[in-house]
N, C-alpha and C. Protein backbone atom coordinates (compact mmCIF):
# COMPACT_ATOMS: atom_id res chain seq x y z
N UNK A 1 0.85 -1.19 0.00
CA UNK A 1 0.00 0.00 0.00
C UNK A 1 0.89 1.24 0.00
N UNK A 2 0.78 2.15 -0.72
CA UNK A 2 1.30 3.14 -0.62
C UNK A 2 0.04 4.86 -0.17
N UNK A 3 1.10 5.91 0.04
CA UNK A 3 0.13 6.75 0.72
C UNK A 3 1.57 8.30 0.58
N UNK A 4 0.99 9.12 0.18
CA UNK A 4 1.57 10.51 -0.08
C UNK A 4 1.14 11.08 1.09
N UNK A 5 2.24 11.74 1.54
CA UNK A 5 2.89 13.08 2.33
C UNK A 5 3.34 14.22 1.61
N UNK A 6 2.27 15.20 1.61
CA UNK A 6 2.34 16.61 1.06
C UNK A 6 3.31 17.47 2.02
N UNK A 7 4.08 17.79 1.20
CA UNK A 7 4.82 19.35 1.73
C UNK A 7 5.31 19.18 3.26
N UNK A 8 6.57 19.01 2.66
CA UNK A 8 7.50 18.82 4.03
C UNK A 8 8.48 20.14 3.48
N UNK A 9 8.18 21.31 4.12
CA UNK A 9 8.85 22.66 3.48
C UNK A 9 10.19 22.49 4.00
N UNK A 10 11.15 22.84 3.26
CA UNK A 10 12.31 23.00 3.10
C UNK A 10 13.05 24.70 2.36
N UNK A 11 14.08 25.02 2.99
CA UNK A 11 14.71 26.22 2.37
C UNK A 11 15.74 25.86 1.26
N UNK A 12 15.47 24.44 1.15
CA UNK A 12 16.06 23.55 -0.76
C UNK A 12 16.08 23.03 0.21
N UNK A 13 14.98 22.55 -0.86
CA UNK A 13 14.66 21.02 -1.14
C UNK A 13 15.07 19.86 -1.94
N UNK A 14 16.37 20.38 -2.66
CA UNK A 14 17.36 19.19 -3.22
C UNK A 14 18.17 18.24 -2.52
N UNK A 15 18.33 18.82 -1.34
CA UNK A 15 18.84 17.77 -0.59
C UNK A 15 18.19 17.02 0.39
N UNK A 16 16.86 17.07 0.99
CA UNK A 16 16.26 16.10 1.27
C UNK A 16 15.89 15.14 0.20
N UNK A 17 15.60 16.11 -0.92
CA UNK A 17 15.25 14.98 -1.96
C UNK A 17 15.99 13.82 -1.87
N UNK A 18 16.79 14.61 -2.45
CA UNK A 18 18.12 13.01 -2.32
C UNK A 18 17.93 11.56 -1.32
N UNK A 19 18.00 12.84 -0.53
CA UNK A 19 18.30 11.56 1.19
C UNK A 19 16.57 10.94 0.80
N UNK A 20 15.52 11.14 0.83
CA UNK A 20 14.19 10.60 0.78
C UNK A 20 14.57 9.67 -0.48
N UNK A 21 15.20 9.90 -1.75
CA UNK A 21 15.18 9.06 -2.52
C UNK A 21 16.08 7.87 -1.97
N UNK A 22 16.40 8.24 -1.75
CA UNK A 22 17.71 7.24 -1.43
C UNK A 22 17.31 5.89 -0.34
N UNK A 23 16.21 6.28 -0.05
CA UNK A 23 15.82 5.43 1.21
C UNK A 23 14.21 4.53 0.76
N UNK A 24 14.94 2.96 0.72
CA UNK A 24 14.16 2.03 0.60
C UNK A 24 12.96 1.93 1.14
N UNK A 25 12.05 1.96 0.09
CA UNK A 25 10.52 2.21 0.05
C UNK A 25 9.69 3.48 -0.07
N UNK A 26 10.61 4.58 -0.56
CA UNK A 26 10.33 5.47 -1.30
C UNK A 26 10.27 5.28 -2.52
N UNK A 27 8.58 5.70 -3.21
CA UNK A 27 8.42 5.28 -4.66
C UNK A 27 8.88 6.42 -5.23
N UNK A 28 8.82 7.75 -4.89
CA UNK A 28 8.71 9.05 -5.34
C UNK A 28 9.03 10.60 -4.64
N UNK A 29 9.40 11.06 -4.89
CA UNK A 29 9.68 12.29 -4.24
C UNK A 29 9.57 13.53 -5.77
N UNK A 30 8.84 14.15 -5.23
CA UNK A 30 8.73 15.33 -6.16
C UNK A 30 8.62 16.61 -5.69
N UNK A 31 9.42 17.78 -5.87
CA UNK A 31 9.08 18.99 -5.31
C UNK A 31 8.55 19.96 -5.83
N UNK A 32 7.32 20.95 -4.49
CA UNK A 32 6.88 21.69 -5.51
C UNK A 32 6.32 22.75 -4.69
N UNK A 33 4.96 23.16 -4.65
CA UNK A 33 4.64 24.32 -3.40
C UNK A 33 3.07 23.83 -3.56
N UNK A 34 3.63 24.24 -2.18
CA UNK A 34 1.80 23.84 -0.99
C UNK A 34 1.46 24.52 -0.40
N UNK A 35 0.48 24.58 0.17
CA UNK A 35 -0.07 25.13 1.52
C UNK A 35 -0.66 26.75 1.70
N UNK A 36 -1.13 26.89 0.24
CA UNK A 36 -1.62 27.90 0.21
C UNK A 36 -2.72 28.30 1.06
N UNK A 37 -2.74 29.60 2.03
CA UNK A 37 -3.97 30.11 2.80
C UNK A 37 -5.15 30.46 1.84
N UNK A 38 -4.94 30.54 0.39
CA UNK A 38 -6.35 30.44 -0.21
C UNK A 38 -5.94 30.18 -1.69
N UNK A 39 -5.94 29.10 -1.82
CA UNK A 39 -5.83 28.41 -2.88
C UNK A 39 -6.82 28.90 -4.41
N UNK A 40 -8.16 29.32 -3.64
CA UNK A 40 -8.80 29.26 -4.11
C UNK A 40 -8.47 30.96 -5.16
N UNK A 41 -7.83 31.61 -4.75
CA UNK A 41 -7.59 32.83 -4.59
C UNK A 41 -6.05 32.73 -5.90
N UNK A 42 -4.89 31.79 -4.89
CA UNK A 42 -3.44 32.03 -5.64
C UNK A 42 -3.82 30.33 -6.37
N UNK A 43 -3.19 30.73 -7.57
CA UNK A 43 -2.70 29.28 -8.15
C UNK A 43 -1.25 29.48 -9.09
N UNK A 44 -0.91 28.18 -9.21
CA UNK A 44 0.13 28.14 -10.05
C UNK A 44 1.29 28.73 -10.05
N UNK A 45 1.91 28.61 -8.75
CA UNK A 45 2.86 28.73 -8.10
C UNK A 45 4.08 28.45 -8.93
N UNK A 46 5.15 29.89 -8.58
CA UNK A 46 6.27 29.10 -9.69
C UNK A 46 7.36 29.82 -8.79
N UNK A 47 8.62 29.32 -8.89
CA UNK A 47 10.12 29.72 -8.18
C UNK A 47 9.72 31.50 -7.85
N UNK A 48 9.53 31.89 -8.96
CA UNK A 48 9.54 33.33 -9.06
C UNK A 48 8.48 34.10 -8.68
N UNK A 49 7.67 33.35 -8.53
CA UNK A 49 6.19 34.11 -8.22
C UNK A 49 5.55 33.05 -7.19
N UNK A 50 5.92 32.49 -5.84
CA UNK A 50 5.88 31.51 -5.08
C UNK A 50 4.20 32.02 -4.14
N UNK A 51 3.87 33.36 -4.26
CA UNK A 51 2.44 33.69 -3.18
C UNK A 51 2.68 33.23 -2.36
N UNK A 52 1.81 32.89 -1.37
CA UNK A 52 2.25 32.47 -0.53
C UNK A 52 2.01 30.95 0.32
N UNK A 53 2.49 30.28 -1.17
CA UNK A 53 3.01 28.89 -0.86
C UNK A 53 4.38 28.40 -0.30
N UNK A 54 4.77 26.98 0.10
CA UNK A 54 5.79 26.71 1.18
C UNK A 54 6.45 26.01 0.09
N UNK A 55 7.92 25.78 -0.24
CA UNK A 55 8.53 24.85 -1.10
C UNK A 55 8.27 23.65 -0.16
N UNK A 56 8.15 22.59 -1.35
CA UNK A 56 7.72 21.42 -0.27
C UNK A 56 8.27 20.22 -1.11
N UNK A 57 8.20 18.99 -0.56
CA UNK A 57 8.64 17.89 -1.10
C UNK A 57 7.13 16.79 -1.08
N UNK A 58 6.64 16.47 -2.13
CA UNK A 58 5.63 15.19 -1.58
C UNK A 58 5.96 13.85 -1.67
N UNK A 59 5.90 13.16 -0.97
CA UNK A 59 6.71 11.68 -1.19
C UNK A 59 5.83 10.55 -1.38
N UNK A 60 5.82 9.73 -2.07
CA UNK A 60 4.73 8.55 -1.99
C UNK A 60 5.71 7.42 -1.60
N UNK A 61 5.08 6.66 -0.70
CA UNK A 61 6.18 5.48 -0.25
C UNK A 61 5.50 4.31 0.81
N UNK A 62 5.84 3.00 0.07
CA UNK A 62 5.49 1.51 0.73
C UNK A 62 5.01 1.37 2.24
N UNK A 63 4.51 1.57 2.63
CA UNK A 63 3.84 1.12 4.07
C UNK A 63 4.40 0.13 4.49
N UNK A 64 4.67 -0.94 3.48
CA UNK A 64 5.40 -2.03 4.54
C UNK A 64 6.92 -2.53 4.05
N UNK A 65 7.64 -1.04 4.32
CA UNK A 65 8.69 -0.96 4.18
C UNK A 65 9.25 0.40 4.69
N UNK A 66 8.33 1.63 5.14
CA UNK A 66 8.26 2.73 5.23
C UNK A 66 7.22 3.21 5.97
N UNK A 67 7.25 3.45 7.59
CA UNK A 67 5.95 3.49 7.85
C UNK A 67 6.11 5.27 8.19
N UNK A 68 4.90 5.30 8.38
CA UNK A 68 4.89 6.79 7.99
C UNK A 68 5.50 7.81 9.35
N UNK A 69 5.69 6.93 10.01
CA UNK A 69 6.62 7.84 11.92
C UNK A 69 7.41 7.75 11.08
N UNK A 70 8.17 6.59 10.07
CA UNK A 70 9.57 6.73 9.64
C UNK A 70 10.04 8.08 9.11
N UNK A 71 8.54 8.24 8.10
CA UNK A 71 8.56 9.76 7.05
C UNK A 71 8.99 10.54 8.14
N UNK A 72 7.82 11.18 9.14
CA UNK A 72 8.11 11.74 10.02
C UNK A 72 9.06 11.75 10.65
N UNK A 73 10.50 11.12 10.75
CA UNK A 73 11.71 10.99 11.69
C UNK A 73 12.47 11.29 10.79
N UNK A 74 12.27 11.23 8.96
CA UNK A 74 13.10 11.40 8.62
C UNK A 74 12.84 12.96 8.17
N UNK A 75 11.64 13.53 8.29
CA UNK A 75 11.14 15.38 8.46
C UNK A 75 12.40 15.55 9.21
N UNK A 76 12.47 15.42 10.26
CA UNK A 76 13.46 16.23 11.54
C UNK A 76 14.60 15.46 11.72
N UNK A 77 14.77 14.71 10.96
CA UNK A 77 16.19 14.77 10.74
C UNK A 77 16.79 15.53 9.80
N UNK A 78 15.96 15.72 8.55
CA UNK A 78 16.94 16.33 7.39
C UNK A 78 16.49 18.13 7.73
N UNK A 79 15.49 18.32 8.46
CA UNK A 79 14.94 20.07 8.76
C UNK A 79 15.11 19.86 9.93
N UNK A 80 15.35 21.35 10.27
CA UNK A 80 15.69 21.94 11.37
C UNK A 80 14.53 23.07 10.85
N UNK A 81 13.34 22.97 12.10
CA UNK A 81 12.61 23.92 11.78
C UNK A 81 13.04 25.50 12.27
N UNK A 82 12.21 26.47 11.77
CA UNK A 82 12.61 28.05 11.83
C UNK A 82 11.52 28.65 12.12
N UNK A 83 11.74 29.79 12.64
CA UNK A 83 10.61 30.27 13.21
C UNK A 83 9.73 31.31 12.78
N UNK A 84 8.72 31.48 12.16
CA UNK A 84 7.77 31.87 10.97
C UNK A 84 8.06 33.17 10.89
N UNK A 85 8.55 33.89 11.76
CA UNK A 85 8.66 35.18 11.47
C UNK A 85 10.01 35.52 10.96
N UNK A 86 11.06 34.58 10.94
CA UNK A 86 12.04 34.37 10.11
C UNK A 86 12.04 33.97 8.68
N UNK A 87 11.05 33.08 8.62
CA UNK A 87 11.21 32.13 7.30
C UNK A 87 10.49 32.13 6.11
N UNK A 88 9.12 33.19 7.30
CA UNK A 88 8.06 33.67 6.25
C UNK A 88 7.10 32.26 5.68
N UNK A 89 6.27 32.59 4.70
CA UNK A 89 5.29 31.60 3.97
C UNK A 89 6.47 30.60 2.92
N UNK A 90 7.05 31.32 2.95
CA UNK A 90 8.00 29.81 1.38
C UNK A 90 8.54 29.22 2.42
N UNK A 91 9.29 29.19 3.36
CA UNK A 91 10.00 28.19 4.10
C UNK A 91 9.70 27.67 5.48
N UNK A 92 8.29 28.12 5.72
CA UNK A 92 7.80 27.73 6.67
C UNK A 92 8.07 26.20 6.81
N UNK A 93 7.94 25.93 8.15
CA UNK A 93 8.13 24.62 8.51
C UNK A 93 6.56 24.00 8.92
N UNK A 94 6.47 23.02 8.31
CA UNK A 94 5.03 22.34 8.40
C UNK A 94 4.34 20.70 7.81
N UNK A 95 4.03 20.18 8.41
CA UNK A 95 3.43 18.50 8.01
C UNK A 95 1.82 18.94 7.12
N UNK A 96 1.43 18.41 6.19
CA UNK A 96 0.13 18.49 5.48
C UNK A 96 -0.09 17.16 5.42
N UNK A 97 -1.23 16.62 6.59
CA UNK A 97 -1.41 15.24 6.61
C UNK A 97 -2.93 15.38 5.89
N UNK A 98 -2.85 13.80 5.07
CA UNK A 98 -4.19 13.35 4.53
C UNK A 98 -4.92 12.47 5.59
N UNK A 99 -5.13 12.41 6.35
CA UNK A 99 -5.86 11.53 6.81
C UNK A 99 -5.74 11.92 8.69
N UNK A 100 -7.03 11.41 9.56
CA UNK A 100 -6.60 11.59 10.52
C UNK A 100 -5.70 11.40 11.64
N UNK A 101 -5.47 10.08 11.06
CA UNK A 101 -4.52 8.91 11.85
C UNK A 101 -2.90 9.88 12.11
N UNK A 102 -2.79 10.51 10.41
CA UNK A 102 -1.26 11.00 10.32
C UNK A 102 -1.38 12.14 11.10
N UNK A 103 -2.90 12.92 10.92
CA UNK A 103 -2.50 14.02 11.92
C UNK A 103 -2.34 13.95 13.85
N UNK A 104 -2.81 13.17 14.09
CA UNK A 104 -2.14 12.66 15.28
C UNK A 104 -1.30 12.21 15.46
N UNK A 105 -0.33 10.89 14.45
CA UNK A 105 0.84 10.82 14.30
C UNK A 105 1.75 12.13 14.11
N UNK A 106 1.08 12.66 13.61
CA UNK A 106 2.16 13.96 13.36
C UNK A 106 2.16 15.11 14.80
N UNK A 107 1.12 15.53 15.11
CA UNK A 107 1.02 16.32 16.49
C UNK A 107 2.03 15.76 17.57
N UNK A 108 1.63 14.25 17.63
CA UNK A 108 2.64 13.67 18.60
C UNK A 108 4.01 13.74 18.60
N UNK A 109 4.66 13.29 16.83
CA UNK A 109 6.20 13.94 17.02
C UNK A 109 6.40 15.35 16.58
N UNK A 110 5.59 16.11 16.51
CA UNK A 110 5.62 17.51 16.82
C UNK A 110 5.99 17.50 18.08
N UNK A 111 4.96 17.51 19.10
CA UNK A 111 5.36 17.73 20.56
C UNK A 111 6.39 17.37 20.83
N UNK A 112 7.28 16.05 20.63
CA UNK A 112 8.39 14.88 21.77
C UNK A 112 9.22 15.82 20.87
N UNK A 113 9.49 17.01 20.17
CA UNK A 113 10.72 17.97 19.76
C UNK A 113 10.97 19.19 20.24
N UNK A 114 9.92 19.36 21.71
CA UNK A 114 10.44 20.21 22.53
C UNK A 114 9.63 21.12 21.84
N UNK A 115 10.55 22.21 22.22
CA UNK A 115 10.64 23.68 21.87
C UNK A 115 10.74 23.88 20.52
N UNK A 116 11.46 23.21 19.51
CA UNK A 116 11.46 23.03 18.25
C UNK A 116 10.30 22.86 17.51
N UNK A 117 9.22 22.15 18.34
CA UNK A 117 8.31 21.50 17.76
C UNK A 117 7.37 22.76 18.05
N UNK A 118 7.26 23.75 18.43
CA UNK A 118 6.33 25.32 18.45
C UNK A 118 6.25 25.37 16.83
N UNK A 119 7.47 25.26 16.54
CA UNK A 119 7.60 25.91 14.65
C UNK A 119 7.08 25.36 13.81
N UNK A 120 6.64 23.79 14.24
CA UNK A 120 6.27 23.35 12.78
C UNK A 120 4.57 23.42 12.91
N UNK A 121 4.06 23.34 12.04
CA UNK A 121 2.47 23.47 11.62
C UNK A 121 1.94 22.51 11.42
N UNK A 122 0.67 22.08 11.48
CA UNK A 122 0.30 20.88 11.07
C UNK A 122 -0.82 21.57 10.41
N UNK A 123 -1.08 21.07 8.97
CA UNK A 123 -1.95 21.67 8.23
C UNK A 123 -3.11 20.25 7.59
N UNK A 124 -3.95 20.31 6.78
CA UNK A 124 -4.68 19.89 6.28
C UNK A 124 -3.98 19.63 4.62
N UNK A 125 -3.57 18.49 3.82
CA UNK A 125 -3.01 18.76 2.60
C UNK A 125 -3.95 18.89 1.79
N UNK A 126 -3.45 19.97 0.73
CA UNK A 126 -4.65 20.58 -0.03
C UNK A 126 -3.74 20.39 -1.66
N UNK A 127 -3.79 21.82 -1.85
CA UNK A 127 -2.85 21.82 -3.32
C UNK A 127 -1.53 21.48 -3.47
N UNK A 128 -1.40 21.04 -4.13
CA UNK A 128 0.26 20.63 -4.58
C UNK A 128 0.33 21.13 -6.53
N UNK A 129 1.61 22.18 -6.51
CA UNK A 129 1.63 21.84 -7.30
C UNK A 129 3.58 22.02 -7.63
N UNK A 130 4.00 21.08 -8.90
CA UNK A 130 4.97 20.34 -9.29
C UNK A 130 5.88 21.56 -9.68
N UNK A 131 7.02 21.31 -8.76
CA UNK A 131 7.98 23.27 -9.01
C UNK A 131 8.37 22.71 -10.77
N UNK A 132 9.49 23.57 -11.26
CA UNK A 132 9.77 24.02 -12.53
C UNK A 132 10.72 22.06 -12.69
N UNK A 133 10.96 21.97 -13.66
CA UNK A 133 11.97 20.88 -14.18
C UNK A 133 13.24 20.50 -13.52
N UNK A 134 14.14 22.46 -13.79
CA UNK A 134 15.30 21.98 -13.29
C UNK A 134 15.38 22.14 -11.87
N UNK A 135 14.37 22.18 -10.94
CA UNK A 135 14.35 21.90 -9.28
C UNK A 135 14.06 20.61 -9.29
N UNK A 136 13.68 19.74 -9.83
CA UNK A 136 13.48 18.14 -10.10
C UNK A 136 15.16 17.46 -9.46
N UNK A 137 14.95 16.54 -8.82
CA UNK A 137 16.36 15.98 -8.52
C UNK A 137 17.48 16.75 -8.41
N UNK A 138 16.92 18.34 -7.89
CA UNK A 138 18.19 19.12 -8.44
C UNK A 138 19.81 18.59 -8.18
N UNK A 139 20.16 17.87 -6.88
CA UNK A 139 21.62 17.76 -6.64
C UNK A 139 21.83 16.63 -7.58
N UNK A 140 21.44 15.70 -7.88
CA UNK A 140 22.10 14.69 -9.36
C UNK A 140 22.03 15.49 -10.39
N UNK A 141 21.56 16.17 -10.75
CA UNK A 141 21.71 17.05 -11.90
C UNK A 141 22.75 18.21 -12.00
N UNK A 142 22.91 18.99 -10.91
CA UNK A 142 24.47 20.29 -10.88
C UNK A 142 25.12 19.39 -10.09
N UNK A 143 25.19 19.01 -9.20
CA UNK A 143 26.69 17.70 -8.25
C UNK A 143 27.18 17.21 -9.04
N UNK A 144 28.39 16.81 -8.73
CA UNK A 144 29.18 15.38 -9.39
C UNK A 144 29.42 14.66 -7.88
């Protein structure tokens, strides 16, 4: 069974990519921007004209190989959240769970991160949409 996790914001997001790809039972990782306060309002979010969506990563990945605390452990390991009045709407730090189960999974390792865990958001996942090409896999593509 598999199951997507919207928008795990990042200030680049090429290098979680990586590390999320890289890790068995991840089908997918794609980055792009989420979490618009009115969707209904901004669309079509792009590098240059971001409104006020969050760069985000969405991941689809195996349940029984990947359970989703894992996703979540591997959020706060690769982010270090920031604090909104620093980071603003693009780099806000925040979980967009589908379902209820994750949003209690997620509140919970929100909390056990302390003081850290004030910063991140737990939102409702709504829009996603897919950033430009060359933000795609960006570090295999400019790295050697």
């Amino acid at each position: 069974m598999s199951k997507s996790l919207e928008s795990l914001p990042w200030d680049d997001f090429g290098g979680p990519q990586r590390d999320f790809d890289r890790t068995e039972g991840i089908y997918e990782s794609v980055v792009g921007y989420s979490g618009s306060s009115d969707p209904q309002h901004f669309k079509d979010p792009t590098y240059r004209n971001i409104q006020d969506y969050a760069e985000s990563i969405r991941v689809t990945f195996n349940e029984d190989k990947v359970s989703y605390q894992d996703v979540l452990d591997m959020f706060f390991g690769f982010h270090t959240p920031g604090n909104p009045k620093w980071t603003g709407t693009q780099y806000r730090s925040a979980i967009f769970v589908h379902t209820p189960e994750q949003r209690e999974m997620a509140e919970h390792a929100v909390k056990s991160r302390g003081a850290l865990g004030n910063f991140v958001a737990i939102e409702d996942a709504s829009d996603f949409y897919k950033a430009e090409e060359y933000h795609q896999k960006y570090i295999g593509k400019y790295t050697k």
